[in-house]
N, C-alpha and C. Protein backbone atom coordinates (compact mmCIF):
# COMPACT_ATOMS: atom_id res chain seq x y z
N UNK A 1 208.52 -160.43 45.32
CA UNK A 1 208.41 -160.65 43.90
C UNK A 1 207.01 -161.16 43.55
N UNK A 2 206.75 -162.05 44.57
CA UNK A 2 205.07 -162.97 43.91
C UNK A 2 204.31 -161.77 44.56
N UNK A 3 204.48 -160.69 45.11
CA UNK A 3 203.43 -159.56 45.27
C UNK A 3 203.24 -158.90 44.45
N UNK A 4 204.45 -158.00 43.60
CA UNK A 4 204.55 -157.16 42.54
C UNK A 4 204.10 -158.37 41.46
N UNK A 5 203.86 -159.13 41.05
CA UNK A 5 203.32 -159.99 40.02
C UNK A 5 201.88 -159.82 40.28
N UNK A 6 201.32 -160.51 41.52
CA UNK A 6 199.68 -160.07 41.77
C UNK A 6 199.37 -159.14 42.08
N UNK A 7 199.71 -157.45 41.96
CA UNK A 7 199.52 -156.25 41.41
C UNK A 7 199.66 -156.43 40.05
N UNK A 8 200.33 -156.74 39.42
CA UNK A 8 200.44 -156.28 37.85
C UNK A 8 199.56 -156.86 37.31
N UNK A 9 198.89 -158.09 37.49
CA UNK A 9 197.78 -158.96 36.73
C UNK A 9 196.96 -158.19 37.15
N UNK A 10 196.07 -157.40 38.04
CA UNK A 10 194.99 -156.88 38.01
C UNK A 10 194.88 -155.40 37.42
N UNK A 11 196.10 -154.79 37.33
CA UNK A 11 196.26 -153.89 36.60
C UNK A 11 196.05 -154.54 35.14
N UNK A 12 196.71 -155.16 34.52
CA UNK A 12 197.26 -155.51 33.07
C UNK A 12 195.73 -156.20 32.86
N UNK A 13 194.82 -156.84 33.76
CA UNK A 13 193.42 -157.04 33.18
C UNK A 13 192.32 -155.93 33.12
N UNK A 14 192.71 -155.21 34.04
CA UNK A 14 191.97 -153.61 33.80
C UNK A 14 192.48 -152.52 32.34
N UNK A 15 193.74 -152.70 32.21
CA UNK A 15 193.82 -152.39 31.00
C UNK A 15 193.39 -153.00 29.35
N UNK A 16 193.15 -154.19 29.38
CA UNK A 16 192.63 -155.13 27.98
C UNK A 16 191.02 -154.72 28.57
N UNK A 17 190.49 -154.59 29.68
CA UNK A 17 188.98 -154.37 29.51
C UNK A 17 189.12 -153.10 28.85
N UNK A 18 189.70 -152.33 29.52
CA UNK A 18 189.34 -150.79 28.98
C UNK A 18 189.49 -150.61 27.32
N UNK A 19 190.78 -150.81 26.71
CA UNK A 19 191.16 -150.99 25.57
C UNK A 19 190.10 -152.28 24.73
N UNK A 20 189.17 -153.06 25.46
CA UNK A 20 188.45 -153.73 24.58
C UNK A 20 186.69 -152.84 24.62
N UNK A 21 186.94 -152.23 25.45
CA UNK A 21 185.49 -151.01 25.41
C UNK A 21 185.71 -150.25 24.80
N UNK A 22 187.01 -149.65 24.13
CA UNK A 22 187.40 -148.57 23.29
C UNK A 22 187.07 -149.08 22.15
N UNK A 23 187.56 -150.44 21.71
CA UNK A 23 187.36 -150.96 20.73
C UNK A 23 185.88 -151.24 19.98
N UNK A 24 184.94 -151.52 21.34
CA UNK A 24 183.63 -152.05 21.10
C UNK A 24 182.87 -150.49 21.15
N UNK A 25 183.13 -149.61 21.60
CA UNK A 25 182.53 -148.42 21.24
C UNK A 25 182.61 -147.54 19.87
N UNK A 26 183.84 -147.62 19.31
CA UNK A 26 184.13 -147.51 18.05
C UNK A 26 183.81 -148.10 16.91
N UNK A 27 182.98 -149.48 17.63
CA UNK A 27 183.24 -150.62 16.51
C UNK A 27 181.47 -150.56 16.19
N UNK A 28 180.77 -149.20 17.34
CA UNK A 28 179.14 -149.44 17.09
C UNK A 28 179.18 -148.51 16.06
N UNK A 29 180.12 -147.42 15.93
CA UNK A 29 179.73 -147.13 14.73
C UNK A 29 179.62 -147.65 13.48
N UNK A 30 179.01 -147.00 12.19
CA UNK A 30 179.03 -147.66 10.92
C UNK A 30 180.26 -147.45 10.28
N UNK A 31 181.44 -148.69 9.32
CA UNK A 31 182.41 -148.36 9.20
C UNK A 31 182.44 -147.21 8.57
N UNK A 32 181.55 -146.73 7.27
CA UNK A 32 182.07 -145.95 6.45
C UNK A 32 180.71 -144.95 6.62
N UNK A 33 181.18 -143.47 7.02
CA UNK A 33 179.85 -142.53 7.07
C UNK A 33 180.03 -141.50 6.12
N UNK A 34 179.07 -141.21 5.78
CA UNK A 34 178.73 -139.99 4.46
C UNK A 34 178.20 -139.29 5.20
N UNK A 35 178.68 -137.84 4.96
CA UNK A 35 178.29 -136.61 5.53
C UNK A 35 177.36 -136.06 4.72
N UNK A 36 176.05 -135.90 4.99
CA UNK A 36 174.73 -135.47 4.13
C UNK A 36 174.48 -135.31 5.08
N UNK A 37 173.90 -133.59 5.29
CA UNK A 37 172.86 -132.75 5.92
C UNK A 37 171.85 -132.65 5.23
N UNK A 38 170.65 -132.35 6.37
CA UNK A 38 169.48 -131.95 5.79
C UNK A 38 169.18 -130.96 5.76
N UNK A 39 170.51 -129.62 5.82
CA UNK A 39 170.35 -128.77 6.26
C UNK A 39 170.06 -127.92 4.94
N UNK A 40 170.76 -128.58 4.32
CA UNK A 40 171.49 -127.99 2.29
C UNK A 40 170.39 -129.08 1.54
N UNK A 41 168.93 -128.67 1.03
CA UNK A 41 168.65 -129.37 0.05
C UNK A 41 169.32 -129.91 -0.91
N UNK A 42 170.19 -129.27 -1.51
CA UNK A 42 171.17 -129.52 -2.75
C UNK A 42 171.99 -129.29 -2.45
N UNK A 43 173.38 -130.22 -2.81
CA UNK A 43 175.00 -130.12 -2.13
C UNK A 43 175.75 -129.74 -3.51
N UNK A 44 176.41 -128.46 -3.23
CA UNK A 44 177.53 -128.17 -4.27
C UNK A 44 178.58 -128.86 -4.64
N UNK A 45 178.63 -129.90 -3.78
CA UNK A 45 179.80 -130.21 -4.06
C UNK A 45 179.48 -131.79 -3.78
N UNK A 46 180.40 -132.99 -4.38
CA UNK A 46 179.62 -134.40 -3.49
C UNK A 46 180.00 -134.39 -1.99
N UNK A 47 178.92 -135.65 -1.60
CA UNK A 47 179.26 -135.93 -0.63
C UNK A 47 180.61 -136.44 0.23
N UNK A 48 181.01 -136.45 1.46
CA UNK A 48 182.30 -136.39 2.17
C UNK A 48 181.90 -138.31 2.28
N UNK A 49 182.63 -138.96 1.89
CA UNK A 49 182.87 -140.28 3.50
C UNK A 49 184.09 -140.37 3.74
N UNK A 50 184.09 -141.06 4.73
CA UNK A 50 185.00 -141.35 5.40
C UNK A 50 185.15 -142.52 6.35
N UNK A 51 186.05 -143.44 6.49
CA UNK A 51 185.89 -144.45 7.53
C UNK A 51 186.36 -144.19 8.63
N UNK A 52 184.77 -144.92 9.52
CA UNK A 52 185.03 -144.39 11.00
C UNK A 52 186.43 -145.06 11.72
N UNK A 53 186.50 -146.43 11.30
CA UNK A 53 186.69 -147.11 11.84
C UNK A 53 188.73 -147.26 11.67
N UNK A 54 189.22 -146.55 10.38
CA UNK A 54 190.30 -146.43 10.46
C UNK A 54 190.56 -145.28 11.25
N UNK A 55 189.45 -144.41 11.23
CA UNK A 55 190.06 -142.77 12.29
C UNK A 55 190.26 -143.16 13.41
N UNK A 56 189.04 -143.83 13.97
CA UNK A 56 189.62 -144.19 15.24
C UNK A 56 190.43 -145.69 15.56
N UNK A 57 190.37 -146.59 15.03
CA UNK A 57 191.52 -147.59 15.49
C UNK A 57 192.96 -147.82 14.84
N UNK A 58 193.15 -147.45 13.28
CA UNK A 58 194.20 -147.04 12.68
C UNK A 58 195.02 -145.82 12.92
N UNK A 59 194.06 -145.20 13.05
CA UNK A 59 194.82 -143.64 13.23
C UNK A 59 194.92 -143.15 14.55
N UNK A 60 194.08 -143.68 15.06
CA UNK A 60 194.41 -143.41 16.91
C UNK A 60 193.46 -141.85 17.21
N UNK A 61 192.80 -141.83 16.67
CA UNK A 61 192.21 -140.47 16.54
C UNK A 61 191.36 -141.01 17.85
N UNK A 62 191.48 -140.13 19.10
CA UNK A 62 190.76 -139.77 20.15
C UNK A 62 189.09 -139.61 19.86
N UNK A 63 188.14 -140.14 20.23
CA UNK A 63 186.66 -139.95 20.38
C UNK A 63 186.41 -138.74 20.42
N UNK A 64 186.88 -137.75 21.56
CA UNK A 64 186.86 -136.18 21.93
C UNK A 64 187.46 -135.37 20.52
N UNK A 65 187.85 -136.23 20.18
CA UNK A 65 188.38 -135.11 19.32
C UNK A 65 187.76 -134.77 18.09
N UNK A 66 186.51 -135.34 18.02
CA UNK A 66 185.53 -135.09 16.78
C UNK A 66 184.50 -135.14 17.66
N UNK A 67 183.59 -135.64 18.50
CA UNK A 67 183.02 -135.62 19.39
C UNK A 67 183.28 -134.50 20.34
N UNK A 68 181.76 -133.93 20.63
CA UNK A 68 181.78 -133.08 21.36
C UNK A 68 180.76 -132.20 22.66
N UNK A 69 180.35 -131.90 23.19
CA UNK A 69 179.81 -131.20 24.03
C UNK A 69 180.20 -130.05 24.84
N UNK A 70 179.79 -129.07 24.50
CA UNK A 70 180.87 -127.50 25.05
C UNK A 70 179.96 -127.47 26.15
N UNK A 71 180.26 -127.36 27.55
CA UNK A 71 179.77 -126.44 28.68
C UNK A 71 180.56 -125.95 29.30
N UNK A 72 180.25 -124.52 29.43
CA UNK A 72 181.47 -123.56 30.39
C UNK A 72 182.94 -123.27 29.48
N UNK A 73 182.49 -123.72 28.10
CA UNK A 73 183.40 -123.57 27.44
C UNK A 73 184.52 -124.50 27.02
N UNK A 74 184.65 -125.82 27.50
CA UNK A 74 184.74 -127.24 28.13
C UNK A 74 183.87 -128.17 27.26
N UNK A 75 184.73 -129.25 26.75
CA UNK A 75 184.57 -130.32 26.12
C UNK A 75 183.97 -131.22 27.24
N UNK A 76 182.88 -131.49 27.46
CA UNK A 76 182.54 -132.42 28.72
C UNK A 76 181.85 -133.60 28.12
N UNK A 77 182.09 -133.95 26.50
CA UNK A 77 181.64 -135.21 26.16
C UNK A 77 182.90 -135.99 26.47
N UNK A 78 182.28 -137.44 26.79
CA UNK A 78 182.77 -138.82 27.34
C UNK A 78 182.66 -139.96 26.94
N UNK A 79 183.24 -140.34 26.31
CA UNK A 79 183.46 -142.04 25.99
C UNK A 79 182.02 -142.90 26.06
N UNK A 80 180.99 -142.95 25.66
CA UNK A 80 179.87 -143.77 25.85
C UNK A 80 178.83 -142.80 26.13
N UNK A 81 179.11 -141.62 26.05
CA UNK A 81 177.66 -140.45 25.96
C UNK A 81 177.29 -140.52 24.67
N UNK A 82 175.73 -140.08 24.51
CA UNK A 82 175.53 -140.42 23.05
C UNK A 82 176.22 -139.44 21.98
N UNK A 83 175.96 -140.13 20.73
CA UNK A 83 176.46 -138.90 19.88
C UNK A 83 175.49 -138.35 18.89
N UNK A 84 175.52 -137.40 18.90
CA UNK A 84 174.29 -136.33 17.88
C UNK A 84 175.25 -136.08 16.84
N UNK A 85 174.25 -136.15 15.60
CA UNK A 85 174.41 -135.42 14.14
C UNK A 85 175.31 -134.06 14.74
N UNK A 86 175.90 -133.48 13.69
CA UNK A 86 176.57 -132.33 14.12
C UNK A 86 175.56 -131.35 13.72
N UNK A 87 174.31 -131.72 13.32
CA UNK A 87 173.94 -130.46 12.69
C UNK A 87 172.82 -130.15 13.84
N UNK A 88 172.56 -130.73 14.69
CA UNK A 88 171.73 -130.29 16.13
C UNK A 88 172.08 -129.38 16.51
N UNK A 89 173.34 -128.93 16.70
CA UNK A 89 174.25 -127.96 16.89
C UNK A 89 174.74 -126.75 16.39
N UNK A 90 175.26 -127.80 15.02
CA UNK A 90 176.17 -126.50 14.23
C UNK A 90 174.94 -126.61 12.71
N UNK A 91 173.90 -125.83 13.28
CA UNK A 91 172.51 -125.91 12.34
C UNK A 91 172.57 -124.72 11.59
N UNK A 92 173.79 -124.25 11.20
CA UNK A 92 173.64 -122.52 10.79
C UNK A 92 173.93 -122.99 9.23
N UNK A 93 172.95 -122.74 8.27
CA UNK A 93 172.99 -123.34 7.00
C UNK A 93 173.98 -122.68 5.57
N UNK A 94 174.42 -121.37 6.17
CA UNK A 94 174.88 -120.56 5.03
C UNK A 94 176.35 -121.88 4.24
N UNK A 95 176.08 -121.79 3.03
CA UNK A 95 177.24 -122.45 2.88
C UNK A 95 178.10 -121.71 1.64
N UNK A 96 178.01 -120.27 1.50
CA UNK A 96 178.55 -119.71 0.56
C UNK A 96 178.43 -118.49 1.50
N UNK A 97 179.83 -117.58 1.19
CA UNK A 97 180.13 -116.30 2.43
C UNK A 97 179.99 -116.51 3.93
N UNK A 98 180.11 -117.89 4.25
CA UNK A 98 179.79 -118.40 5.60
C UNK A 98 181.07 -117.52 6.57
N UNK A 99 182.12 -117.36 5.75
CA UNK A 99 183.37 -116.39 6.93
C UNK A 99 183.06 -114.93 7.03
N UNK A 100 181.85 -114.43 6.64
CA UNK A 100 181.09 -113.40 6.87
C UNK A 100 180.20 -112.85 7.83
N UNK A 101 180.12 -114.18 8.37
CA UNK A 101 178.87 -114.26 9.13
C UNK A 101 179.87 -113.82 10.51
N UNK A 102 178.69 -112.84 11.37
CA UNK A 102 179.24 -112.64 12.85
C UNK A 102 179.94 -113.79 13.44
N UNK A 103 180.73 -113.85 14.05
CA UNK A 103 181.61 -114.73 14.69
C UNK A 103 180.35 -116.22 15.89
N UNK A 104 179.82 -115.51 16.83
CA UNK A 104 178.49 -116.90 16.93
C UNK A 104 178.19 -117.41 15.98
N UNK A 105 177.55 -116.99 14.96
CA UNK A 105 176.62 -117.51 13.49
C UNK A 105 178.03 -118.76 13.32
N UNK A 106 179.28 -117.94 13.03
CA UNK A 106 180.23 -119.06 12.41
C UNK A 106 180.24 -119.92 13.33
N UNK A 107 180.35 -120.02 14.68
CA UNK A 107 180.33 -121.15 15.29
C UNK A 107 179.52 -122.39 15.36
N UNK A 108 178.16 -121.61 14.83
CA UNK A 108 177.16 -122.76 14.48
C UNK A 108 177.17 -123.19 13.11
N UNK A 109 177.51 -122.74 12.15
CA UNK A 109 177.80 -123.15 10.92
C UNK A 109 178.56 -124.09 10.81
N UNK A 110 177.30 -125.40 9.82
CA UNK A 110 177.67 -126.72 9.67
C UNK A 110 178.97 -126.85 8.83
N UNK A 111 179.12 -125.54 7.86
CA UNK A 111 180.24 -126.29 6.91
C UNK A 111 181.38 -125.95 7.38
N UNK A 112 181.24 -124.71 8.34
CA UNK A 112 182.69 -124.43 8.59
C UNK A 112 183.08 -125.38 10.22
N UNK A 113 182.27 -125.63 11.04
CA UNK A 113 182.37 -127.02 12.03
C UNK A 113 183.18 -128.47 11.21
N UNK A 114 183.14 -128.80 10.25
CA UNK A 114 183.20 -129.50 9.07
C UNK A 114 184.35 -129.48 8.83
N UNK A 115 184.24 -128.09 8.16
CA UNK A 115 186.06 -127.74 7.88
C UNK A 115 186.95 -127.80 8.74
N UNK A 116 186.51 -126.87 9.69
CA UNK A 116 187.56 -126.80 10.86
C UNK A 116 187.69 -127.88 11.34
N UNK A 117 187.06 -128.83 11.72
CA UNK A 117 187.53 -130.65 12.26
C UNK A 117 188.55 -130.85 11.50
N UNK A 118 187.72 -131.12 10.15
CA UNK A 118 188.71 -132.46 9.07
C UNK A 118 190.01 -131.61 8.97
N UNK A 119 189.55 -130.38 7.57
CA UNK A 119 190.94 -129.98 7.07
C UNK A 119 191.75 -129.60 8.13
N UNK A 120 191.39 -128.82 9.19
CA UNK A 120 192.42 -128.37 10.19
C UNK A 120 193.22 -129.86 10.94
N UNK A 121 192.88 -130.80 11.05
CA UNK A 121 193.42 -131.95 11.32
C UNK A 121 194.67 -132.40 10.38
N UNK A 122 193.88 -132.36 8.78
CA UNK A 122 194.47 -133.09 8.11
C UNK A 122 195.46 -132.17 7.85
N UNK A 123 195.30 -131.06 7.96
CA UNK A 123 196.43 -129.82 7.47
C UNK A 123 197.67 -129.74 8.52
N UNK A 124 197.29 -130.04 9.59
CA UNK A 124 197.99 -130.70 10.91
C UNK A 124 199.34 -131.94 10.72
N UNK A 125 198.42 -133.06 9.66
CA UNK A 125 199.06 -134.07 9.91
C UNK A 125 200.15 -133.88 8.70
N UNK A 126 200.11 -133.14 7.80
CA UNK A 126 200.43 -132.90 6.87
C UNK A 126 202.19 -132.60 6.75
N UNK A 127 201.53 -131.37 7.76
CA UNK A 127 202.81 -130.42 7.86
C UNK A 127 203.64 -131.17 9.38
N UNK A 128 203.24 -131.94 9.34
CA UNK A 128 203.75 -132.77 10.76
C UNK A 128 204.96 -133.90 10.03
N UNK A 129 204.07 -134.49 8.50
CA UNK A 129 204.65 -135.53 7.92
C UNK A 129 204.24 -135.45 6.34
N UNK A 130 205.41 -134.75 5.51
CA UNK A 130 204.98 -134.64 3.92
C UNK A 130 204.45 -135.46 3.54
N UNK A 131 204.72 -137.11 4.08
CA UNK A 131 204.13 -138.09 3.06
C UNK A 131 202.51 -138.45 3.62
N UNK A 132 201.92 -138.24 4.35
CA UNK A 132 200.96 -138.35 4.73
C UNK A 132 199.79 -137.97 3.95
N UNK A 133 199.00 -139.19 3.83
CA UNK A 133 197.96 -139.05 2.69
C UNK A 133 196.39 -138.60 3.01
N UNK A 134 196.87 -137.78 3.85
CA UNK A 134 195.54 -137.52 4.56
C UNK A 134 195.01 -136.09 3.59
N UNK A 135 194.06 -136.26 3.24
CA UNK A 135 193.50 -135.26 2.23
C UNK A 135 193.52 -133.78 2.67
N UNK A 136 193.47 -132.78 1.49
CA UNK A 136 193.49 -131.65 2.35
C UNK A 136 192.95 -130.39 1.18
N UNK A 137 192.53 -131.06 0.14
CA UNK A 137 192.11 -130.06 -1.16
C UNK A 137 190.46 -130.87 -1.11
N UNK A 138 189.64 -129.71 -1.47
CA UNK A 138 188.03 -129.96 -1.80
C UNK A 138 188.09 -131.52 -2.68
N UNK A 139 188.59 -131.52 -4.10
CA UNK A 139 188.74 -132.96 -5.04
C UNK A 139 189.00 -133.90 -3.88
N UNK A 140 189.97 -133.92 -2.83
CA UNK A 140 190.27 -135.00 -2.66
C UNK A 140 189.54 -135.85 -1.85
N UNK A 141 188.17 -134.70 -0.69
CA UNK A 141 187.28 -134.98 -0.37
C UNK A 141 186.08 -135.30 -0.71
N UNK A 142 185.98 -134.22 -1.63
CA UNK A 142 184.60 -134.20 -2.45
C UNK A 142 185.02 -134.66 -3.87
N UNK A 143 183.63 -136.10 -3.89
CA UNK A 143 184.01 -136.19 -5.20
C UNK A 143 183.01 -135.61 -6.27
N UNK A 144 183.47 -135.57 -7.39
CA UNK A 144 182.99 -134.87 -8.49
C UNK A 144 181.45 -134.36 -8.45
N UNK A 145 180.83 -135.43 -8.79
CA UNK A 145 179.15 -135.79 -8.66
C UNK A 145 178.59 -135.01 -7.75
N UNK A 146 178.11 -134.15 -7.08
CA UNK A 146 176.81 -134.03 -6.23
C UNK A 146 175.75 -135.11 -6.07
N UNK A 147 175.59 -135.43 -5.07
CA UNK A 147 174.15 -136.81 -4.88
C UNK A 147 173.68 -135.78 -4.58
């Protein structure tokens, strides 16, 4: 019995470190981020925010799962690798007839990278749970104004 006890304390303290690095990695971000590219001189629509800090500690939303790095086709970003703007990446600027574009082009395209994260998430959580207030129409993201 006093063995299986001094196994479980070094387990059960390896778990509060880990779960307090999850916490402190999440917590470097800024709570609330606005999505402004420099990609779109002028935005049709306003800007997106959103808080980081309920996605990932309220909502349980996984790091990987907005975070990313493709090699071999493979998500090989990790918990404490840095994180880049999305638009290093998905730098393809069309933001009107963008589902036109050859299928690569769309993959680099910032607005539809954008879309496909949020709404496909939120459209997810939606139909998972009617009452769920997770946005899923342009208004409810974008507000009125253009900055």
């Amino acid at each position: 019995m006093k063995r299986n006890r001094m196994l479980v304390l070094p387990v059960l303290a390896l778990a509060l470190i880990f779960a307090g690095t999850l916490i402190a990695v999440a917590s470097d971000a800024p709570d609330v981020i606005t999505l402004n590219s420099s990609l779109w001189p002028e935005h049709t629509k306003g800007l997106v925010e959103f808080t980081h800090k309920k996605h990932a500690e309220d909502y349980g939303i996984a790091c990987a799962d907005c975070h990313h790095k493709f090699e071999g086709g493979q998500n090989v970003w990790k918990e404490g690798d840095p994180v880049q703007k999305c638009e290093e990446c998905h730098n393809e600027p069309t933001i009107q007839g963008e589902k036109k574009l050859p299928p690569d082009q769309q993959k680099l395209n910032l607005k539809l990278a954008f879309h496909g994260n949020c709404i496909d998430c939120h459209k997810k959580l939606k139909k998972e749970n009617q009452e769920s207030k997770a946005p899923v129409t342009c208004a409810q993201c974008h507000p009125k104004e253009a900055k």
